[in-house]
N, C-alpha and C. Protein backbone atom coordinates (compact mmCIF):
# COMPACT_ATOMS: atom_id res chain seq x y z
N UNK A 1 107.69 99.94 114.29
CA UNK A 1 108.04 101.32 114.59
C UNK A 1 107.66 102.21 113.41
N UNK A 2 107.63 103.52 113.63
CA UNK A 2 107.06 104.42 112.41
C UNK A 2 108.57 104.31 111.60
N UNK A 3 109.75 104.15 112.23
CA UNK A 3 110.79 104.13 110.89
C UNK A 3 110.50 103.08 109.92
N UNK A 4 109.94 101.97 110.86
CA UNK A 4 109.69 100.79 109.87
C UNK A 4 108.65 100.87 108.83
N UNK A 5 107.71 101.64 108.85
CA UNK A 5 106.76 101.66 107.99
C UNK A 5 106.93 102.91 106.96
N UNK A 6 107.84 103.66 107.21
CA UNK A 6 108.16 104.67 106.29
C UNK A 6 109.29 103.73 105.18
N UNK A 7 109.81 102.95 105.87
CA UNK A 7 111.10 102.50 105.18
C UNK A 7 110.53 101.09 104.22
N UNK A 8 109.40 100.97 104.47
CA UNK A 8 108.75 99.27 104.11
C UNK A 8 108.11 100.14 102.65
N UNK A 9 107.28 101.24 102.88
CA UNK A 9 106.42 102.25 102.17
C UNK A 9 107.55 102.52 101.12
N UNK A 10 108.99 102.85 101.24
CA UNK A 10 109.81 103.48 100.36
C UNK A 10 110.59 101.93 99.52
N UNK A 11 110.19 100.76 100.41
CA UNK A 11 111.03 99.77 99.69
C UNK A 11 110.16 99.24 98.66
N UNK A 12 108.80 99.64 99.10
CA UNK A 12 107.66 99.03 98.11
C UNK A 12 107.62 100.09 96.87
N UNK A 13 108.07 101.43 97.08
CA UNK A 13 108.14 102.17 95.87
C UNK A 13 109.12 101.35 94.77
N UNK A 14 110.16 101.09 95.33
CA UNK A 14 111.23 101.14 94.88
C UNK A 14 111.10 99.38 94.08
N UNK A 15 110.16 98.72 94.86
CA UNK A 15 110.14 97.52 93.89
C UNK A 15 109.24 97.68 92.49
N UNK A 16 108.34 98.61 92.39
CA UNK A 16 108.22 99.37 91.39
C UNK A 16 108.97 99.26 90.12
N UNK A 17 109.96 99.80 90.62
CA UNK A 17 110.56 100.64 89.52
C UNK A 17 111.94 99.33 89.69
N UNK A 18 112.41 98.50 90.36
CA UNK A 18 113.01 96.77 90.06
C UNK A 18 112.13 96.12 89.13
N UNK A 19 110.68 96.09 89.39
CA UNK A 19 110.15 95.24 88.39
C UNK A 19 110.09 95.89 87.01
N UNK A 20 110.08 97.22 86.45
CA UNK A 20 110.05 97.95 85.54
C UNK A 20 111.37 97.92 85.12
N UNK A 21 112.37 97.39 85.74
CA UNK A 21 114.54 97.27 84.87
C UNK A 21 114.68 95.57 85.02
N UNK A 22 113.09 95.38 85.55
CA UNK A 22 113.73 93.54 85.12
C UNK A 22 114.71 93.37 86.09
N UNK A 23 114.69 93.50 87.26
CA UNK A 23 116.03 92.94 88.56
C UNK A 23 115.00 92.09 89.22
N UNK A 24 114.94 90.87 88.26
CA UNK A 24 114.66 89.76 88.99
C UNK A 24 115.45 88.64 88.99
N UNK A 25 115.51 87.60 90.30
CA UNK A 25 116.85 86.64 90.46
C UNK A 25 116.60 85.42 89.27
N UNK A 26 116.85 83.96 89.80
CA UNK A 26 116.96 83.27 88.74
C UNK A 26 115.85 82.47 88.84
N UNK A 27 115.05 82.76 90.31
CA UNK A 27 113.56 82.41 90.36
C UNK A 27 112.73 83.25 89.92
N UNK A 28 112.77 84.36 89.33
CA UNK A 28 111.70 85.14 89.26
C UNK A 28 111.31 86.29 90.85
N UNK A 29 112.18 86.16 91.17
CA UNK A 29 111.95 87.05 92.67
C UNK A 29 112.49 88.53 92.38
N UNK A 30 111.66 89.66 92.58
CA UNK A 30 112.15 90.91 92.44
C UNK A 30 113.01 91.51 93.50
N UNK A 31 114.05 91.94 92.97
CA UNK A 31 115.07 91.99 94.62
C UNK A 31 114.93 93.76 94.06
N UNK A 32 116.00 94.31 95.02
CA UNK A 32 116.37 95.72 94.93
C UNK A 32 117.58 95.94 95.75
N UNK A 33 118.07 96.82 95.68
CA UNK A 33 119.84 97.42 96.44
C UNK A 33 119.09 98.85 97.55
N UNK A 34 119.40 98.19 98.74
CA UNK A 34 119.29 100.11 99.17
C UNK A 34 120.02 99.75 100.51
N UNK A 35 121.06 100.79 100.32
CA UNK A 35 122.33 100.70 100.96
C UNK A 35 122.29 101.57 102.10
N UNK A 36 122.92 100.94 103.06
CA UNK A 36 122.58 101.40 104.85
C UNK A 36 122.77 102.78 104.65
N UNK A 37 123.74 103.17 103.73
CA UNK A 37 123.97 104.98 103.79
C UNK A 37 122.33 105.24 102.94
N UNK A 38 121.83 105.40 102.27
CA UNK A 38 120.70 106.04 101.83
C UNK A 38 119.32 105.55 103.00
N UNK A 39 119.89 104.54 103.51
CA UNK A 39 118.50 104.67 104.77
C UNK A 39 118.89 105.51 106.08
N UNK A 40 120.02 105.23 105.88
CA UNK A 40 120.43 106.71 106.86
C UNK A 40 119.87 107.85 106.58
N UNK A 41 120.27 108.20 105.57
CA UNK A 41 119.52 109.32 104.79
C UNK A 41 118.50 109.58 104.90
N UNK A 42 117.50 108.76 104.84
CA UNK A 42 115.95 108.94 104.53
C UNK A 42 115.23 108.81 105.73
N UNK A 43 115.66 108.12 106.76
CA UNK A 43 115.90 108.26 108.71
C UNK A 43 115.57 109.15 108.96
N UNK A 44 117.15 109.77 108.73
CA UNK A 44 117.99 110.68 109.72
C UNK A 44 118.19 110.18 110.74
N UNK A 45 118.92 109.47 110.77
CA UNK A 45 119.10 108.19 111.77
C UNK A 45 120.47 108.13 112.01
N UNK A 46 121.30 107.06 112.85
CA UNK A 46 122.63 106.60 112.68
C UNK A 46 122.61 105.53 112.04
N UNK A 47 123.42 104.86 111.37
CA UNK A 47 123.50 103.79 110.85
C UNK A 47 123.05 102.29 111.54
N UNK A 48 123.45 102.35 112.92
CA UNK A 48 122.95 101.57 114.08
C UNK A 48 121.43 101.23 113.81
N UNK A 49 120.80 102.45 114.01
CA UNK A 49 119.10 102.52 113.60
C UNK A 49 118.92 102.24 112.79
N UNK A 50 119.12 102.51 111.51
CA UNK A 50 119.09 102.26 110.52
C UNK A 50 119.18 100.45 109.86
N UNK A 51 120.23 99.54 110.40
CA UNK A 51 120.36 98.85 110.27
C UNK A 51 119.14 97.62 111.08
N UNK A 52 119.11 98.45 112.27
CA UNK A 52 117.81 97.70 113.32
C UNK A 52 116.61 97.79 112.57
N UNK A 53 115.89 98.63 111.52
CA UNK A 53 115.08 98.75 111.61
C UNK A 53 114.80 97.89 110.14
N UNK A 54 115.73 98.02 108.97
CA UNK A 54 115.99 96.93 108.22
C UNK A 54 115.86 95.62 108.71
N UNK A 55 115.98 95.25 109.97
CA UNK A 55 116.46 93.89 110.66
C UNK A 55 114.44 94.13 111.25
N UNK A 56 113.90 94.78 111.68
CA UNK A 56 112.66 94.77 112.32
C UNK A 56 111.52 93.90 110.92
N UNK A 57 112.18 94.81 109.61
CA UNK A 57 111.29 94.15 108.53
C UNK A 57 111.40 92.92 108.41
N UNK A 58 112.45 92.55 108.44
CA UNK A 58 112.86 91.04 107.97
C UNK A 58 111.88 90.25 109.22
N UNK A 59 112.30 90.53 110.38
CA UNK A 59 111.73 89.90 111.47
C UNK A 59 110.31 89.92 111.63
N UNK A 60 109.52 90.87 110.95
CA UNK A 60 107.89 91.19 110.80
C UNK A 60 107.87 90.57 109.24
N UNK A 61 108.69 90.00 108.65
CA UNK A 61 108.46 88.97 107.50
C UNK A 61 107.71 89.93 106.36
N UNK A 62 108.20 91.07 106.62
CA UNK A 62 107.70 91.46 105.25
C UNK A 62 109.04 91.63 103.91
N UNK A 63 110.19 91.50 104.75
CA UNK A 63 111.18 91.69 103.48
C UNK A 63 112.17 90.18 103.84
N UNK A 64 112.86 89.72 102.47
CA UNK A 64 113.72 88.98 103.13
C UNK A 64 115.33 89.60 102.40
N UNK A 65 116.31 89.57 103.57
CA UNK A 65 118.13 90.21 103.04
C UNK A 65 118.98 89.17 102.83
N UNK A 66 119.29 89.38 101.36
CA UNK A 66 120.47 88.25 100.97
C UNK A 66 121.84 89.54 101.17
N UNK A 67 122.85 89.16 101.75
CA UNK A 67 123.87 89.52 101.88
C UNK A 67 124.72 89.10 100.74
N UNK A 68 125.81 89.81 100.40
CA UNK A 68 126.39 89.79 99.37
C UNK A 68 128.03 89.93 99.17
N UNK A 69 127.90 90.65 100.49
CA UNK A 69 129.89 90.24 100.94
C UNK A 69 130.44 91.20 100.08
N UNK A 70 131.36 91.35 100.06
CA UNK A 70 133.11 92.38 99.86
C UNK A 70 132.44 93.68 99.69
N UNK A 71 131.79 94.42 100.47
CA UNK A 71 131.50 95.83 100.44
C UNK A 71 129.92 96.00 99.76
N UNK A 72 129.27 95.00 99.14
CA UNK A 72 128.38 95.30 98.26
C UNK A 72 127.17 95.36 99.10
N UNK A 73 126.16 96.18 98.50
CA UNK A 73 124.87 96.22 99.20
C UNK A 73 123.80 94.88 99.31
N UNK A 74 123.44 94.76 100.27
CA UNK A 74 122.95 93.41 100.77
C UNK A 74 121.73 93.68 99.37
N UNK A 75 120.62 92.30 98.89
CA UNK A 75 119.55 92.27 98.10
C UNK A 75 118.55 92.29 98.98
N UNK A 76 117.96 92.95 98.90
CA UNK A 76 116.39 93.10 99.82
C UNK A 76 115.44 92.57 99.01
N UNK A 77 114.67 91.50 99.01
CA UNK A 77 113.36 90.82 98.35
C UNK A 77 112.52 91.33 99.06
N UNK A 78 111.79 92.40 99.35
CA UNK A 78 109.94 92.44 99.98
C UNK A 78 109.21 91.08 99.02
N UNK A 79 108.58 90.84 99.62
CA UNK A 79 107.55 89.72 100.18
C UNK A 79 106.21 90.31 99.69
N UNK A 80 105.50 89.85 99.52
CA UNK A 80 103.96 90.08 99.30
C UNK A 80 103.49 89.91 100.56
N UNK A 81 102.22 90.46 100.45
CA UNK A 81 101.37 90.68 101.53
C UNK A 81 100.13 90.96 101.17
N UNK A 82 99.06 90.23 102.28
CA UNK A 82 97.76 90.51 101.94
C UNK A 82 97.12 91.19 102.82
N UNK A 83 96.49 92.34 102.16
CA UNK A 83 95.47 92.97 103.42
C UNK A 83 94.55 92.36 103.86
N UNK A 84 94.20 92.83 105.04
CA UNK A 84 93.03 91.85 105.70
C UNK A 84 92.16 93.15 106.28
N UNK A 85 90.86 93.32 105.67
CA UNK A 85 90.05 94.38 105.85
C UNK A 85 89.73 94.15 107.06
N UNK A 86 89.27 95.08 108.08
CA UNK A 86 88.53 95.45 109.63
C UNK A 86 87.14 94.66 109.64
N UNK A 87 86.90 94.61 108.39
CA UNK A 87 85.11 93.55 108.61
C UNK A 87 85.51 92.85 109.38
N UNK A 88 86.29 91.79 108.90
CA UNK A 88 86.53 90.24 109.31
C UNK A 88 86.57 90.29 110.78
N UNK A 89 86.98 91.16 111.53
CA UNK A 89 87.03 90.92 113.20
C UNK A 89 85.88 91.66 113.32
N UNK A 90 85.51 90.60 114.65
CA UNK A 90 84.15 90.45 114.95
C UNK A 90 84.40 90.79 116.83
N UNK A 91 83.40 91.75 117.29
CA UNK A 91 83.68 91.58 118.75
C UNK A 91 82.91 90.33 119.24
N UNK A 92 83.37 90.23 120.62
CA UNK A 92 82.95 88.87 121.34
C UNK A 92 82.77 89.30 122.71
């Protein structure tokens, strides 16, 4: 969905600036915090949406959510990814 790619676009900023404060786990994985109220925010969404569309990334495997329990904001790891340029497909 276009929320999803605005919100994937803003999580990739934001690992940026995780890898630049050193918020990496005890593997070396860069996590980040972004809490259902600020994706509301950045929506304009309900929280409902908001939460689905967090759940769309995970499910399109570009982010993975560690939950964290007693009120705290879940850890979002984005994932790497490789582009795959338009050459490579070939019509048939």
């Amino acid at each position: 969905s276009n929320e999803a790619k605005i919100l994937y676009a803003y999580i990739l900023r934001r690992t940026d600036l995780s890898r630049k404060n050193g918020w990496a786990d005890d593997y070396d994985k860069i996590y980040l915090y972004y809490p259902i109220n600020e994706v509301v925010e950045l929506l304009h969404c309900g929280r409902q949406k908001a939460v689905n569309t967090l759940r769309e990334l995970q499910y399109a495997g570009l982010v993975e959510i560690k939950k964290q329990g007693c009120g705290k904001p879940n850890c979002i790891y984005p994932k790497s990814y490789e582009a795959v340029s338009n050459t490579d497909f070939k019509k048939s």
